[in-house]
PDB file of N, CA and C in Angstrom:
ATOM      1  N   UNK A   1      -2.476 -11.077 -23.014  1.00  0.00           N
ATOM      2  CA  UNK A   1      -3.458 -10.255 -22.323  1.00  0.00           C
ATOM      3  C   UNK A   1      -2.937  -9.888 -20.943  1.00  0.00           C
ATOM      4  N   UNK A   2      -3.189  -8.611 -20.545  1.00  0.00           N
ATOM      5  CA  UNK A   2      -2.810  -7.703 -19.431  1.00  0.00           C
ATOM      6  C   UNK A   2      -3.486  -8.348 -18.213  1.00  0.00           C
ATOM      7  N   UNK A   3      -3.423  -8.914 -17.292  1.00  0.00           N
ATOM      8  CA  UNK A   3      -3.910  -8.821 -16.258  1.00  0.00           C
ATOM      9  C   UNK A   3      -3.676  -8.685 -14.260  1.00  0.00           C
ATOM     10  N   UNK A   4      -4.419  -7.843 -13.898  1.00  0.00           N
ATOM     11  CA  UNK A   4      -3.606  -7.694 -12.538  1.00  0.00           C
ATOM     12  C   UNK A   4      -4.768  -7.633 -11.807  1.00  0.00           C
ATOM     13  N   UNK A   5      -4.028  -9.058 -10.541  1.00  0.00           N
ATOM     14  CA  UNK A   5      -5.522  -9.494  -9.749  1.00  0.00           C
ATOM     15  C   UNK A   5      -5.052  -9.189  -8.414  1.00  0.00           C
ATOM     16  N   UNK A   6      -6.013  -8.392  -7.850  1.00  0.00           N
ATOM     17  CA  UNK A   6      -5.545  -7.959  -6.679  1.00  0.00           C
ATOM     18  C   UNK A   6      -6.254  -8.737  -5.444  1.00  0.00           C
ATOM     19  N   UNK A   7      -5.368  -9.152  -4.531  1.00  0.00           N
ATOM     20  CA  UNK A   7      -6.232  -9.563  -3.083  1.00  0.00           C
ATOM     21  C   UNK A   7      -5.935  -8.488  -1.801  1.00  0.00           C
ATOM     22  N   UNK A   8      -6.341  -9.247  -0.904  1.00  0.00           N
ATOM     23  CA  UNK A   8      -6.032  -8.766   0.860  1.00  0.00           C
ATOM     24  C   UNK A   8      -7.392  -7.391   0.694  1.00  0.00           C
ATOM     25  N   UNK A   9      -7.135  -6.509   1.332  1.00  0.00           N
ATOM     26  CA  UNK A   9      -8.088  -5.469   2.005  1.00  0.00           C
ATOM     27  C   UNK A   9      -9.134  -6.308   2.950  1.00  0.00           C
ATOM     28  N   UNK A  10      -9.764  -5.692   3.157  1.00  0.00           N
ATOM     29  CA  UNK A  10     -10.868  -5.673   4.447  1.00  0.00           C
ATOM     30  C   UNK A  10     -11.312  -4.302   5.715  1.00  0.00           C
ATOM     31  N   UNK A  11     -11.999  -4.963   6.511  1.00  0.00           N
ATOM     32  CA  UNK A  11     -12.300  -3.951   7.333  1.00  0.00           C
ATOM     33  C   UNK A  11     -11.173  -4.630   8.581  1.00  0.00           C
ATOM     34  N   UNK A  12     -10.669  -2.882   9.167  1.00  0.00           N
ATOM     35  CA  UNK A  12      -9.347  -3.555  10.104  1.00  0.00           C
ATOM     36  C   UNK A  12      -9.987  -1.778  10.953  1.00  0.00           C
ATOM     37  N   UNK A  13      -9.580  -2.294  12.187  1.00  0.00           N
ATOM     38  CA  UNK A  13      -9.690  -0.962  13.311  1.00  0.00           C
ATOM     39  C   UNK A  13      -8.800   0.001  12.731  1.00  0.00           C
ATOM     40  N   UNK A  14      -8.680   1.028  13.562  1.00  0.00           N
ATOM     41  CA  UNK A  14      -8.028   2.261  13.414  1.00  0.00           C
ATOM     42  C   UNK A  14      -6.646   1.751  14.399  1.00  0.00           C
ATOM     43  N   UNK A  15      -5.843   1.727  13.664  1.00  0.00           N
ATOM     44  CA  UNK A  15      -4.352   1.498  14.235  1.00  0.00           C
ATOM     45  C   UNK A  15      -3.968  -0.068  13.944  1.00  0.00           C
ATOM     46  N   UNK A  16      -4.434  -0.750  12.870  1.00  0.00           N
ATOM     47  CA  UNK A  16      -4.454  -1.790  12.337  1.00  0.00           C
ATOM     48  C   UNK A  16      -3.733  -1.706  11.265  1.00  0.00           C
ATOM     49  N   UNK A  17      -3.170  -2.739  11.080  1.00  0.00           N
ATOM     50  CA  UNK A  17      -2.714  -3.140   9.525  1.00  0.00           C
ATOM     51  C   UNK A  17      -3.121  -4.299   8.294  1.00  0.00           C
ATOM     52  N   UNK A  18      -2.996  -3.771   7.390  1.00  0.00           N
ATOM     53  CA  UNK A  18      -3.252  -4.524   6.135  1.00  0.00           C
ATOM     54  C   UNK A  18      -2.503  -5.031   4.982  1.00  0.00           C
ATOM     55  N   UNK A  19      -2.197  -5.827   4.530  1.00  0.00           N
ATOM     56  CA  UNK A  19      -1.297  -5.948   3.320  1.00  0.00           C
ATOM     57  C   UNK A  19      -2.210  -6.025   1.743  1.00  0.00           C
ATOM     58  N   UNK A  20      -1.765  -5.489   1.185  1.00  0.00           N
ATOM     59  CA  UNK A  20      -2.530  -5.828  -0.402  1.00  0.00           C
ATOM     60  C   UNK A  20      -1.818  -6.604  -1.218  1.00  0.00           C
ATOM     61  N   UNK A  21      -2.238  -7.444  -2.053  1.00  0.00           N
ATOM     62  CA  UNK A  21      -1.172  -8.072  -3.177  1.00  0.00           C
ATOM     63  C   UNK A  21      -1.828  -7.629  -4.335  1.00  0.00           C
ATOM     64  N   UNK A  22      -1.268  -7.357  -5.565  1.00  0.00           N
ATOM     65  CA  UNK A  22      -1.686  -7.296  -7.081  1.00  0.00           C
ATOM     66  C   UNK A  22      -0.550  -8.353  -7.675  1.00  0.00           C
ATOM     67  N   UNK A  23      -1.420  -9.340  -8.131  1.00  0.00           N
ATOM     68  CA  UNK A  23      -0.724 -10.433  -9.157  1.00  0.00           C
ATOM     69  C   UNK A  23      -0.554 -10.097 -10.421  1.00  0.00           C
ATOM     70  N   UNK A  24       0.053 -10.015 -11.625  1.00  0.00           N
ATOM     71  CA  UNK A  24      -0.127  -9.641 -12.546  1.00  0.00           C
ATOM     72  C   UNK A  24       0.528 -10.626 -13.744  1.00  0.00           C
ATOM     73  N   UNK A  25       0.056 -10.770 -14.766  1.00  0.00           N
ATOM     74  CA  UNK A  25       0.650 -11.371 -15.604  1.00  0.00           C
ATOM     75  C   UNK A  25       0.597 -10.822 -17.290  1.00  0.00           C
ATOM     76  N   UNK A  26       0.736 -11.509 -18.183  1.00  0.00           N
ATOM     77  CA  UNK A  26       0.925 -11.168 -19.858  1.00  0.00           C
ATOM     78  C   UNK A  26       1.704  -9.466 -19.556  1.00  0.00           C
ATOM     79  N   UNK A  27       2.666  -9.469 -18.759  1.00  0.00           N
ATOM     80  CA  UNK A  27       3.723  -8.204 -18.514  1.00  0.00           C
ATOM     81  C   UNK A  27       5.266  -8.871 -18.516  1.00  0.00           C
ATOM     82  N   UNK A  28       5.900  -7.974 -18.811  1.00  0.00           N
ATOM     83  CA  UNK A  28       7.351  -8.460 -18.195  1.00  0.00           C
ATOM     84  C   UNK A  28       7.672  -7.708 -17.213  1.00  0.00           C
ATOM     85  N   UNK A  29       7.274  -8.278 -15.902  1.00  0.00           N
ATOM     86  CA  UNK A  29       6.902  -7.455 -14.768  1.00  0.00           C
ATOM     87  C   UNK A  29       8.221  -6.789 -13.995  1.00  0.00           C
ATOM     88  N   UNK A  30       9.065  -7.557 -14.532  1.00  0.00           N
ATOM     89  CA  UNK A  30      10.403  -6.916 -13.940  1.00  0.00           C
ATOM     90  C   UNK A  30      11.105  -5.471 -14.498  1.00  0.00           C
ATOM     91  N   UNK A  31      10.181  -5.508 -15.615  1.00  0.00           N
ATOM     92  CA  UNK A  31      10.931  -3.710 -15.985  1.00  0.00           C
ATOM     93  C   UNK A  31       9.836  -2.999 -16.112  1.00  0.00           C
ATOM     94  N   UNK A  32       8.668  -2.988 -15.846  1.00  0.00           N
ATOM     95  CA  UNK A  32       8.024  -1.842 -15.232  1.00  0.00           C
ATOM     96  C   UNK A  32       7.377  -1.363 -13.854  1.00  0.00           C
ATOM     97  N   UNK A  33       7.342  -0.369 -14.194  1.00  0.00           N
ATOM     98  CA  UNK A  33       6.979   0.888 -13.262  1.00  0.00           C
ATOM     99  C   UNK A  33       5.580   0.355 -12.343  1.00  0.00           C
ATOM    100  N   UNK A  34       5.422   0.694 -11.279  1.00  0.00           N
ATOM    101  CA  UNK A  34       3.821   0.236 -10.792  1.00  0.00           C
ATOM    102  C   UNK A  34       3.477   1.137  -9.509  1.00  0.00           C
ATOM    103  N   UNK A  35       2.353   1.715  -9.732  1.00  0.00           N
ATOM    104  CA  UNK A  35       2.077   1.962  -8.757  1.00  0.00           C
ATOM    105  C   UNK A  35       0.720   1.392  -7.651  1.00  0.00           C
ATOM    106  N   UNK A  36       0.307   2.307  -6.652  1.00  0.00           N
ATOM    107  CA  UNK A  36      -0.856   1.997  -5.858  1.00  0.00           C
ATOM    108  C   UNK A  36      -1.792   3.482  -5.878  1.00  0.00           C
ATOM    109  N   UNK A  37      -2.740   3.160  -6.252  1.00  0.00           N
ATOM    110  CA  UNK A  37      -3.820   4.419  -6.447  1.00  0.00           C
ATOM    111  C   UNK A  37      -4.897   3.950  -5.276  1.00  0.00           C
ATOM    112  N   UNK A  38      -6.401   5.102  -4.697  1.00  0.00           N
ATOM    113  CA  UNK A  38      -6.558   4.818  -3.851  1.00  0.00           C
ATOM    114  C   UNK A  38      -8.168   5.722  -4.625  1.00  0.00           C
ATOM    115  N   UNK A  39      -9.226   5.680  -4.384  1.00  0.00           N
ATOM    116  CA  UNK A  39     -10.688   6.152  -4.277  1.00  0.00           C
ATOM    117  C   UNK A  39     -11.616   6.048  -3.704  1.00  0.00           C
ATOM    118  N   UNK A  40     -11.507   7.266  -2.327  1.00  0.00           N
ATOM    119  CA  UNK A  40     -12.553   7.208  -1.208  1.00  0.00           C
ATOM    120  C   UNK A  40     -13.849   7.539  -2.000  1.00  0.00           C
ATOM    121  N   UNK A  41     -15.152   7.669  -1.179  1.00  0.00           N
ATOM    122  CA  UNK A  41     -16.728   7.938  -1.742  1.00  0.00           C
ATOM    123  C   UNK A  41     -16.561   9.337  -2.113  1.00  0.00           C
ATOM    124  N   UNK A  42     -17.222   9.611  -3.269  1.00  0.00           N
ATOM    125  CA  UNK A  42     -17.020  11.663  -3.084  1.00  0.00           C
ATOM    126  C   UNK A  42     -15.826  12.183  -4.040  1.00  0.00           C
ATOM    127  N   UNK A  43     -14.757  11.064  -3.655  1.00  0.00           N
ATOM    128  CA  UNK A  43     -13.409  11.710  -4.115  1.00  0.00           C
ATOM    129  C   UNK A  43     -13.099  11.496  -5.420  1.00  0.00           C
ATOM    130  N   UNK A  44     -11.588  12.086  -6.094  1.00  0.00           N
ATOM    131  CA  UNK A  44     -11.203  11.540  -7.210  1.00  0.00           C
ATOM    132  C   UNK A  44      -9.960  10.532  -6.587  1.00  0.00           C
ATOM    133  N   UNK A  45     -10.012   9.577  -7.865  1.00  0.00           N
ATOM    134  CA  UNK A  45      -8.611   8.483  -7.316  1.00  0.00           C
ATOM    135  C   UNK A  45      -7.299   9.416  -7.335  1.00  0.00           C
ATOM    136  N   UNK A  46      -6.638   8.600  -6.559  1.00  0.00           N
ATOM    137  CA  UNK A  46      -5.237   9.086  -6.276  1.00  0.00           C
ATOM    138  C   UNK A  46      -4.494   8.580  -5.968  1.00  0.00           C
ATOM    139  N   UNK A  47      -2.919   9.130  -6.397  1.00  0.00           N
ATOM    140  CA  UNK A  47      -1.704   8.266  -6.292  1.00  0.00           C
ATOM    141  C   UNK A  47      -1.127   7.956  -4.953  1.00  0.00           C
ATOM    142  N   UNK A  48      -1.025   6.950  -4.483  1.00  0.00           N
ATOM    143  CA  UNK A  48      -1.108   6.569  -3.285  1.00  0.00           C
ATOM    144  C   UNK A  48       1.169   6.571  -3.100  1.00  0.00           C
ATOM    145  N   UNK A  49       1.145   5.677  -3.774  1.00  0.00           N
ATOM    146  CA  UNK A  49       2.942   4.526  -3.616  1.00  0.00           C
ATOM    147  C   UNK A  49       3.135   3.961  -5.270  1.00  0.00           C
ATOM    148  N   UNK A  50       4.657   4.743  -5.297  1.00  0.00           N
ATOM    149  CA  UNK A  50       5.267   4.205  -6.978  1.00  0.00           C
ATOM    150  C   UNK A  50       6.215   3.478  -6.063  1.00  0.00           C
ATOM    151  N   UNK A  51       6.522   2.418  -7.666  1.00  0.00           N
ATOM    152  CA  UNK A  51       7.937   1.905  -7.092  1.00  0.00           C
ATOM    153  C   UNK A  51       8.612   1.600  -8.313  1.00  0.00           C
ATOM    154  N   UNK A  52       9.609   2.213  -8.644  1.00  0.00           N
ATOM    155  CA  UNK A  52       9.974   1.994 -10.028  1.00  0.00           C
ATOM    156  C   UNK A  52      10.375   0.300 -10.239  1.00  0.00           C
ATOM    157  N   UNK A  53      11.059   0.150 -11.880  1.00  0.00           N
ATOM    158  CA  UNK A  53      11.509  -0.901 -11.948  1.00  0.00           C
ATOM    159  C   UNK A  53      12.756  -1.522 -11.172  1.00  0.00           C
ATOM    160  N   UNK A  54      13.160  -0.879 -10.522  1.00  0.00           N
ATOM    161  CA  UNK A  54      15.121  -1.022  -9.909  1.00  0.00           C
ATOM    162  C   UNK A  54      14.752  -0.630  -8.205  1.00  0.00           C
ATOM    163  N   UNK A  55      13.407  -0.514  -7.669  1.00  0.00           N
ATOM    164  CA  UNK A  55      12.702  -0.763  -6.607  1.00  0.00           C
ATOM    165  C   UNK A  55      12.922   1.015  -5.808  1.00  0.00           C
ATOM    166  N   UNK A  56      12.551   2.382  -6.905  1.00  0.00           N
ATOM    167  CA  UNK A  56      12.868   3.172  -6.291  1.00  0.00           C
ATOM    168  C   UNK A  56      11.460   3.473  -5.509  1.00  0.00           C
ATOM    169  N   UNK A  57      11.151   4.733  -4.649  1.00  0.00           N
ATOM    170  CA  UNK A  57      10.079   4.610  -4.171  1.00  0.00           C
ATOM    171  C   UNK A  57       9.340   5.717  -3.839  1.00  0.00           C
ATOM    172  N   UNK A  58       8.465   6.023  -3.740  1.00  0.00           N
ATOM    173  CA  UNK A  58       8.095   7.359  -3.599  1.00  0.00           C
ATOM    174  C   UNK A  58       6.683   7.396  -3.232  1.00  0.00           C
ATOM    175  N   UNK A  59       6.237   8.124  -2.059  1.00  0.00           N
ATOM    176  CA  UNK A  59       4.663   7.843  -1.622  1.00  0.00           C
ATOM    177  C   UNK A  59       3.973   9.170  -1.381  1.00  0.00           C
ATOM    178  N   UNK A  60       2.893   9.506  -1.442  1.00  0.00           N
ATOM    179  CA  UNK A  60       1.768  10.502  -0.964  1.00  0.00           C
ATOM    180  C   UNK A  60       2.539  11.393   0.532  1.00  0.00           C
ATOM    181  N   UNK A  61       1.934  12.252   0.732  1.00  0.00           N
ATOM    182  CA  UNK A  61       2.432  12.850   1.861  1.00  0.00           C
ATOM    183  C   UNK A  61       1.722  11.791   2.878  1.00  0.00           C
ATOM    184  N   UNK A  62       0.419  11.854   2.803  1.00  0.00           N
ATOM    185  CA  UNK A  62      -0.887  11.574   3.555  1.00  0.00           C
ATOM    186  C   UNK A  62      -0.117  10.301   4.101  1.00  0.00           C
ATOM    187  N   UNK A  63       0.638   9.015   3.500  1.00  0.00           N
ATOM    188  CA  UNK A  63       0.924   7.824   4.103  1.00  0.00           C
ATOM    189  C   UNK A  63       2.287   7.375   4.369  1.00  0.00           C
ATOM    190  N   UNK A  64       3.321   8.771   3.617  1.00  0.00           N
ATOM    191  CA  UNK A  64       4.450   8.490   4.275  1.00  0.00           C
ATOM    192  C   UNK A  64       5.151   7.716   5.864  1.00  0.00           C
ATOM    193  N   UNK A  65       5.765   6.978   5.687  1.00  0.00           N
ATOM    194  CA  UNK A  65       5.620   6.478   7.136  1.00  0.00           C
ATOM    195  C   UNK A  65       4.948   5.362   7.930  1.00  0.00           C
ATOM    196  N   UNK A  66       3.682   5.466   6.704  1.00  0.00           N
ATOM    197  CA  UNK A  66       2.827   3.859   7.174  1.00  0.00           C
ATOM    198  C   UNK A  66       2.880   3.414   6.558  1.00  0.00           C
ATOM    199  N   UNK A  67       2.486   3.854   5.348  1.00  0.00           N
ATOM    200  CA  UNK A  67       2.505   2.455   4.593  1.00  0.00           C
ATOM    201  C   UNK A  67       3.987   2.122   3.125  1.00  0.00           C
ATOM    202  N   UNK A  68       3.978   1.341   3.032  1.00  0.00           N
ATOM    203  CA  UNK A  68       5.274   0.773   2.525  1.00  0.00           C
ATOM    204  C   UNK A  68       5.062  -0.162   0.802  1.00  0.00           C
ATOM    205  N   UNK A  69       5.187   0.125  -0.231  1.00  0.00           N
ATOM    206  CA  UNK A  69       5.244  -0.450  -1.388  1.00  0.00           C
ATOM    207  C   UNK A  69       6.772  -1.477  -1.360  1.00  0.00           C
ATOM    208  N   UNK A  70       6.177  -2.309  -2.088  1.00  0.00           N
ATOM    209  CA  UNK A  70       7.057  -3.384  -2.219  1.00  0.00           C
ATOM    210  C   UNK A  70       6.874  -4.492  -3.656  1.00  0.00           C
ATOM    211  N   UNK A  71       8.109  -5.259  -3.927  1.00  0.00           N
ATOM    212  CA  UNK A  71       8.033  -5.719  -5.560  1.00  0.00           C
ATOM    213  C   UNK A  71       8.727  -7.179  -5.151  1.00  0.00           C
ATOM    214  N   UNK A  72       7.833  -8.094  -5.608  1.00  0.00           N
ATOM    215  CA  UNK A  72       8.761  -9.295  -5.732  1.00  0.00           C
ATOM    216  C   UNK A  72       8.551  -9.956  -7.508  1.00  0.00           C
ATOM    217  N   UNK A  73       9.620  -9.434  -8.012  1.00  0.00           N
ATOM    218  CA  UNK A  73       9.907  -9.727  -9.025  1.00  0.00           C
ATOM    219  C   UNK A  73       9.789 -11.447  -9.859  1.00  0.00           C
ATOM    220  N   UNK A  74      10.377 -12.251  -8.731  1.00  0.00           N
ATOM    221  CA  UNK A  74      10.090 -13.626  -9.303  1.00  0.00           C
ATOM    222  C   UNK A  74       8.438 -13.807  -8.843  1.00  0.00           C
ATOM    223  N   UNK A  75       8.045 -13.316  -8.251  1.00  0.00           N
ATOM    224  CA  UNK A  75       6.471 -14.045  -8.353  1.00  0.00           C
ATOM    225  C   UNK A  75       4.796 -12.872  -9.195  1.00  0.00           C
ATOM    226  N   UNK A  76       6.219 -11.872  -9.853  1.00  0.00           N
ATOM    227  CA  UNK A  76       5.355 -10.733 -10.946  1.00  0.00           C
ATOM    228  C   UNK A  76       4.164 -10.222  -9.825  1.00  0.00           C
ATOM    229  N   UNK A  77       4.521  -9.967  -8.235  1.00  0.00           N
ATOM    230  CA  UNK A  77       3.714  -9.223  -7.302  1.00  0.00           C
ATOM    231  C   UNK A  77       4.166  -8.368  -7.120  1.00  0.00           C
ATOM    232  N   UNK A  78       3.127  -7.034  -6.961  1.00  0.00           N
ATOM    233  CA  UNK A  78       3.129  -5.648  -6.125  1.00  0.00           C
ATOM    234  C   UNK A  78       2.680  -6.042  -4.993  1.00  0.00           C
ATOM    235  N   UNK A  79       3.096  -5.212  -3.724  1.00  0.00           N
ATOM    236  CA  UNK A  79       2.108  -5.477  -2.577  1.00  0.00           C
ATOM    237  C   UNK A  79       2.296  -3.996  -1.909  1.00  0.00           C
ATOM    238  N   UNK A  80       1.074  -3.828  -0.924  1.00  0.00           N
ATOM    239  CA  UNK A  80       1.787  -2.562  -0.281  1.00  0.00           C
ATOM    240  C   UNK A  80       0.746  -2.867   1.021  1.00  0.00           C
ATOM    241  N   UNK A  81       1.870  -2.446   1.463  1.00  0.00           N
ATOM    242  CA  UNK A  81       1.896  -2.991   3.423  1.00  0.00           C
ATOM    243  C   UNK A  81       1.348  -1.621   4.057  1.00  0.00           C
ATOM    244  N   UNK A  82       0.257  -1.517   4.714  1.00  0.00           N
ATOM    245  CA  UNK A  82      -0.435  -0.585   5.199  1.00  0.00           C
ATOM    246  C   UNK A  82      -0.514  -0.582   6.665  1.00  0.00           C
ATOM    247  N   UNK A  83       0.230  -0.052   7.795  1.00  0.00           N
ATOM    248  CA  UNK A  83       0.951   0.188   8.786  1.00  0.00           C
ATOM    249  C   UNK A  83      -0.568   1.489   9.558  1.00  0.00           C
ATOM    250  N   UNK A  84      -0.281   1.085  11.031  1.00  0.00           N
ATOM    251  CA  UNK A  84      -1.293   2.643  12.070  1.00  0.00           C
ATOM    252  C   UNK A  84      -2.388   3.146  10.944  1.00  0.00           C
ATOM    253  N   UNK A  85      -3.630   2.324  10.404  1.00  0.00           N
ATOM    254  CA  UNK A  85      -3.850   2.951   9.611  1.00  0.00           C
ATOM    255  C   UNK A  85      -5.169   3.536  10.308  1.00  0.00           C
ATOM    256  N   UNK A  86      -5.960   4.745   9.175  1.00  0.00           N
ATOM    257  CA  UNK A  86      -6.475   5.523   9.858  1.00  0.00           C
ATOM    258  C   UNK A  86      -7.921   5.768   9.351  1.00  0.00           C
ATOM    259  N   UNK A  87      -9.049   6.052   9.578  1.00  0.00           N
ATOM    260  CA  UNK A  87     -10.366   6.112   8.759  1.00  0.00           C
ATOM    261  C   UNK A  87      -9.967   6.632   7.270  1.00  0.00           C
ATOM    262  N   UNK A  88      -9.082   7.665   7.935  1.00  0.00           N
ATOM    263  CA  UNK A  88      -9.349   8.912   6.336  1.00  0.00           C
ATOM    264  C   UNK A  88      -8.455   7.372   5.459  1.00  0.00           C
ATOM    265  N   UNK A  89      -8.366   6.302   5.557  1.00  0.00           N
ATOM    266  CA  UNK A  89      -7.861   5.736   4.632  1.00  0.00           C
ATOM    267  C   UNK A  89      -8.273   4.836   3.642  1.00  0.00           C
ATOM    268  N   UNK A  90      -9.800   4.814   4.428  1.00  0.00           N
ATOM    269  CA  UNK A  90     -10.687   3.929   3.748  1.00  0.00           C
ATOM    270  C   UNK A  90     -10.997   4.645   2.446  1.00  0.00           C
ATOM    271  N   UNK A  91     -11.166   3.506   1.471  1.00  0.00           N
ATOM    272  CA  UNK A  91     -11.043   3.540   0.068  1.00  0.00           C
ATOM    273  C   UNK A  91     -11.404   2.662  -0.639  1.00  0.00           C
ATOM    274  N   UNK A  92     -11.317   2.881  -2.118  1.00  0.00           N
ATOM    275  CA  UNK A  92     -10.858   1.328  -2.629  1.00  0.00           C
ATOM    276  C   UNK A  92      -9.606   1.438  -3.293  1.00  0.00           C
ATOM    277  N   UNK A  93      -8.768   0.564  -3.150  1.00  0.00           N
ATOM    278  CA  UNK A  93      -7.450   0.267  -3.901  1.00  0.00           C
ATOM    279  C   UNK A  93      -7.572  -0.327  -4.623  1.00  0.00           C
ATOM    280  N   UNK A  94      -6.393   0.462  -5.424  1.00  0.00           N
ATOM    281  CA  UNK A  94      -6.102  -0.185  -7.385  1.00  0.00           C
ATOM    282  C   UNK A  94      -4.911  -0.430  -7.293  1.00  0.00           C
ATOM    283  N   UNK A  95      -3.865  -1.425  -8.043  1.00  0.00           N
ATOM    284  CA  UNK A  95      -3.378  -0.954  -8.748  1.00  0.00           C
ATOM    285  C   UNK A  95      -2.690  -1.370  -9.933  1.00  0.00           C
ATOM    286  N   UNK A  96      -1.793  -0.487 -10.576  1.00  0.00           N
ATOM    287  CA  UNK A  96      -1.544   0.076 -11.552  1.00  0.00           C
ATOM    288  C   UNK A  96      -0.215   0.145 -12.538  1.00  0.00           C
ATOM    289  N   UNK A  97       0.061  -0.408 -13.511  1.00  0.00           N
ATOM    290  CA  UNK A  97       0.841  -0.348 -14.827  1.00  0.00           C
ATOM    291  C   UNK A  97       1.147   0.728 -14.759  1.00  0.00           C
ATOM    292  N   UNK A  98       2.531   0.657 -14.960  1.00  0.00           N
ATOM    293  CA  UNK A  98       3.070   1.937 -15.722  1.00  0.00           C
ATOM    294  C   UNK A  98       2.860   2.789 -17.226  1.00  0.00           C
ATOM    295  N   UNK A  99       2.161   1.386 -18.071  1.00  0.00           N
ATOM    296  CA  UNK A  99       1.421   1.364 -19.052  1.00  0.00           C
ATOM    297  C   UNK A  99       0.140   1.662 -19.458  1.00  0.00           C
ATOM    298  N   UNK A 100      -0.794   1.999 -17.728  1.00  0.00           N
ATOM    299  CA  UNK A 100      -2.371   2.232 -17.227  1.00  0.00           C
ATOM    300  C   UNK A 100      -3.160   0.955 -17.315  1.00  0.00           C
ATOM    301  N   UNK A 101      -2.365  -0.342 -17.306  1.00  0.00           N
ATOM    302  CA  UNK A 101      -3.338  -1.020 -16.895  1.00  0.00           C
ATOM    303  C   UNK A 101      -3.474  -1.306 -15.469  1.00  0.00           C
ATOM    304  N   UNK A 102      -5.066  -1.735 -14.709  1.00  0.00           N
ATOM    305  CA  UNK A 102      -5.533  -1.296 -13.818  1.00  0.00           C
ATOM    306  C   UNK A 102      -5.860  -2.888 -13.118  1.00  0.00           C
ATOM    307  N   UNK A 103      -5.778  -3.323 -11.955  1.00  0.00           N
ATOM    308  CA  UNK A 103      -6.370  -3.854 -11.124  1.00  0.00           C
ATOM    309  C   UNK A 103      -7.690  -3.625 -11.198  1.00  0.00           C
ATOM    310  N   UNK A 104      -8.347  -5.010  -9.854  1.00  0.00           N
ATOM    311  CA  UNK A 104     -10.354  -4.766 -10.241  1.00  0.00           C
ATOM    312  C   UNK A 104     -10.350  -3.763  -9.226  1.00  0.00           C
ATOM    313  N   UNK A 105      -9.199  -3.435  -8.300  1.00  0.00           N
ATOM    314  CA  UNK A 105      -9.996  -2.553  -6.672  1.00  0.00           C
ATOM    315  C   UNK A 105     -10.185  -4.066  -5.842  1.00  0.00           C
ATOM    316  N   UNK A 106      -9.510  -2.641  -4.826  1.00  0.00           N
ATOM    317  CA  UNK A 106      -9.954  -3.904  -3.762  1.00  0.00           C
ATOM    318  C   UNK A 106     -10.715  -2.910  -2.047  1.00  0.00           C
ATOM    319  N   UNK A 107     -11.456  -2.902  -1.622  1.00  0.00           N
ATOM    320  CA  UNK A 107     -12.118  -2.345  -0.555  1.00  0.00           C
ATOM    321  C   UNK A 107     -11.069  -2.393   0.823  1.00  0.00           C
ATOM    322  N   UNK A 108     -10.648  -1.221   1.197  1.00  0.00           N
ATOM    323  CA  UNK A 108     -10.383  -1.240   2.743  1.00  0.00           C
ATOM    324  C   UNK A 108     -11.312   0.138   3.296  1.00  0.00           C
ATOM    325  N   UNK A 109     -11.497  -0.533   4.859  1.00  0.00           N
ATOM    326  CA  UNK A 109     -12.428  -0.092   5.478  1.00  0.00           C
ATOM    327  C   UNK A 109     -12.061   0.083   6.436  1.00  0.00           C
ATOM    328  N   UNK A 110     -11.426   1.402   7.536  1.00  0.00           N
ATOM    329  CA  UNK A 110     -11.129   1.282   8.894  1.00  0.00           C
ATOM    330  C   UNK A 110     -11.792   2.359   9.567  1.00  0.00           C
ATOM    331  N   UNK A 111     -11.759   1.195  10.421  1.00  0.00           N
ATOM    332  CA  UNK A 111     -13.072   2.059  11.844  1.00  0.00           C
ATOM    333  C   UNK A 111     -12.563   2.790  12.888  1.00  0.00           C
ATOM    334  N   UNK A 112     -13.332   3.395  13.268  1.00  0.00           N
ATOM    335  CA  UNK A 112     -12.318   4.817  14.342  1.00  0.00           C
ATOM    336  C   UNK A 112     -13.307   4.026  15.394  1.00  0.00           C
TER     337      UNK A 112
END
C-alpha cells in the first residue's frame, strides 16, 4: 500500500521560511518522479517543484528562487524548503507520485 505522510507547514510571516517533508512508503522511492503541488481558496491545484528520479529539477515561475525541492533517497523523503515567502503563497500543500499518488495536504499560511 501507497502511502505519503506529509509534515512541517504552518503559519510563518511574510519573509519567513518553511520546510515541508512527505514520507512515503510501499514505493521504491528511489526511481520515481515526485513532485510538490499547491491549492489556494478559489483556486485550482498546481504544480508547484518536480524533481526527477536522478535529482533533476524544475519549479513554477511564481517560486523560482525561493523555494527549493529536495530528495533524500535513503530515508524515501521529499521535502521542499520554502525561502522570502509571500501571502500569495498561502495554500495547502500536496505532494505527489509520479504515479498520482497524493499526500493528505498540509496548510501554510503567511501573513503580510
Amino acid at each position: 500500500q501507497v502511502q505519503l505522510v506529509q509534515s512541517g507547514g504552518g503559519l510563518v510571516q511574510a519573509g519567513g521560511s518553511l520546510r515541508l517533508s512527505c514520507t512515503t512508503s510501499g514505493i521504491i522511492f528511489r526511481l520515481i518522479n515526485m513532485d510538490w503541488y499547491r491549492q489556494a481558496p478559489g483556486k485550482q491545484r498546481e504544480l508547484v517543484a518536480q524533481i526527477t528520479n536522478v535529482g533533476y529539477t524544475n519549479y513554477a515561475d511564481s517560486v523560482k528562487g525561493r523555494f527549493t525541492i529536495s530528495r533524500d533517497n535513503a530515508k524515501n523523503t521529499l521535502y521542499l524548503q520554502m525561502d522570502n515567502l509571500k501571502p500569495e503563497d498561502t495554500a495547502v500543500y500536496y505532494c505527489r507520485t509520479g504515479a498520482g499518488n497524493w499526500g493528505q495536504g498540509t496548510q501554510v499560511t503567511v501573513s503580510s
